[in-house]
Structure formats: C-alpha cells, structure tokens
Protein backbone atom coordinates (compact mmCIF):
# COMPACT_ATOMS: atom_id res chain seq x y z
CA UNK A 1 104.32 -56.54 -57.21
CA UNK A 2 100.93 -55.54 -58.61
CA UNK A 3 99.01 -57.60 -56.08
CA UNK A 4 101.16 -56.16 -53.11
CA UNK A 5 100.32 -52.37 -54.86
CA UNK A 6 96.69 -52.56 -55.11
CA UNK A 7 96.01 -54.81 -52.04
CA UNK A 8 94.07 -52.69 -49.62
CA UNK A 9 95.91 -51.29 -45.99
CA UNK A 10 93.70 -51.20 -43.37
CA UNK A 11 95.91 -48.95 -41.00
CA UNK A 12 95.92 -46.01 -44.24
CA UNK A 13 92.84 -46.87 -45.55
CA UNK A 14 93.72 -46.93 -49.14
CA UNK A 15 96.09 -49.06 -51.36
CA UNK A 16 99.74 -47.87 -51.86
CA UNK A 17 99.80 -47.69 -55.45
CA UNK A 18 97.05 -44.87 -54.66
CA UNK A 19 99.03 -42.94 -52.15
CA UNK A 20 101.99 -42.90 -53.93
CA UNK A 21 100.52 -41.81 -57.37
CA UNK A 22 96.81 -40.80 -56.64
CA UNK A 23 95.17 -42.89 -58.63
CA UNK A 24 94.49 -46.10 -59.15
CA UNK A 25 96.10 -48.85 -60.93
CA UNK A 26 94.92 -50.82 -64.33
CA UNK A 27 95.19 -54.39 -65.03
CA UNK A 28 97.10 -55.68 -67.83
CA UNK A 29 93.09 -56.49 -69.43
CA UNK A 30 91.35 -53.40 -68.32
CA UNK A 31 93.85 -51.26 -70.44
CA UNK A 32 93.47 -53.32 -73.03
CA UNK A 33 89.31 -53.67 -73.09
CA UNK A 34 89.34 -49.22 -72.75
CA UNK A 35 86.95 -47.38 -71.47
CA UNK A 36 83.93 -49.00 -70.50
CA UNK A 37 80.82 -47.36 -72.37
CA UNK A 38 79.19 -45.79 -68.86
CA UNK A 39 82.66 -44.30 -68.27
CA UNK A 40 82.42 -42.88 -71.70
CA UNK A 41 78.51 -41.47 -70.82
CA UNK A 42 80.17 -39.99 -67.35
CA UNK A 43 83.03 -38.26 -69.28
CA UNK A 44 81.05 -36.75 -71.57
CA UNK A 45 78.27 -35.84 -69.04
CA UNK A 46 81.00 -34.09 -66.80
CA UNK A 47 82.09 -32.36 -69.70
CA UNK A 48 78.73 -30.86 -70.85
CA UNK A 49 78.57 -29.93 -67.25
CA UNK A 50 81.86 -27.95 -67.38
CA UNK A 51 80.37 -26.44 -70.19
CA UNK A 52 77.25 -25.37 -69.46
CA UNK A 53 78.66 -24.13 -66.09
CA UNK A 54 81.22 -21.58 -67.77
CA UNK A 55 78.27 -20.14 -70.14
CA UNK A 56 76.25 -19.37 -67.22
CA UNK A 57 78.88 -17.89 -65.81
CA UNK A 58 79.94 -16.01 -68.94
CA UNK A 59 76.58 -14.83 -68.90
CA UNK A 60 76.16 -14.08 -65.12
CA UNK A 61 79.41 -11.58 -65.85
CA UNK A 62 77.75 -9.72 -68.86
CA UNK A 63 74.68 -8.99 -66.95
CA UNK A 64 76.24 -7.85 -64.08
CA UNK A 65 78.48 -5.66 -66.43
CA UNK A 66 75.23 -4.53 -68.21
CA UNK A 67 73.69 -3.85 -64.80
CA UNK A 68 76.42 -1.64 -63.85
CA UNK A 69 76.00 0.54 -66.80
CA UNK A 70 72.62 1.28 -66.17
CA UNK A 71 70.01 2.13 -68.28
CA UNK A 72 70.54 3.34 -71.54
CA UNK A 73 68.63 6.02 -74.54
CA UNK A 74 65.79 3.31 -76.20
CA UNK A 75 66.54 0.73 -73.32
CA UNK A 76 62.77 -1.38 -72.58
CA UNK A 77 62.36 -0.40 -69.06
CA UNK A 78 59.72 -1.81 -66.68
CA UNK A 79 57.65 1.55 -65.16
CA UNK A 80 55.95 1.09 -61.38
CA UNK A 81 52.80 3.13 -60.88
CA UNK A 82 51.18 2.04 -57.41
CA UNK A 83 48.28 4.72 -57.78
CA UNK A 84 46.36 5.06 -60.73
C-alpha cells in the first residue's frame, strides 16, 4: 500500500498520499533517523525569519502611530533653512 501511495501519477502530477493528506509520506526509517540536521538549520532559519518579520512590523506600527501624533514639547526636530 505504501508503494502504490507515494508512487508518482503522471495524469495529477503528484502522488496520492499527497492529494489526499497534503503532505508527504515517511518511511518506516526516515521517522525513525528524525530530522535531518539541514532540516533542523531550515526550521530554525524560517523561524528567526518569522521573527524578525513581526518586530519590524511591530515597529513599522509604532512609528506610524508616533507619526500620527505629531510632534511633541522637547521633541528633536530637523529645521530647513534654504537661505541663509
């Protein structure tokens, strides 16, 4: 049954253990063995990712708050003189 699952259709382009479940099936050894250690790398790459992504974001959303305030008594403000 495994070997019909994960053998490869040609007409849906995919195996059927994929189509029915959405991922993909592990062998009796490959469950046993674990992760692999590059697996382990991309996990925790992906992760930092993730991370870093929803502090910029965080971050994005405080300044845009802090722009919306305006400037503020004792704020450091930039001031633009063309003509001296």
């Amino acid at each position: 049954m495994f070997a019909l699952n994960t053998s490869f259709d040609g007409t849906r382009l995919d195996t059927p253990f994929y189509l029915i479940h959405g991922w993909d099936p592990q062998s009796t050894l490959k469950a046993m063995l674990g992760p692999t250690p590059s697996t382990c790398a991309e996990d925790l790459r992906n992760k930092v990712r993730r991370h870093r992504s929803d502090i910029q974001t965080q971050k994005w959303k405080e300044l845009s708050e802090r722009l919306k305030i305006g400037f503020q008594k004792g704020d450091a403000v930039w001031l633009y003189i063309p003509k001296l």
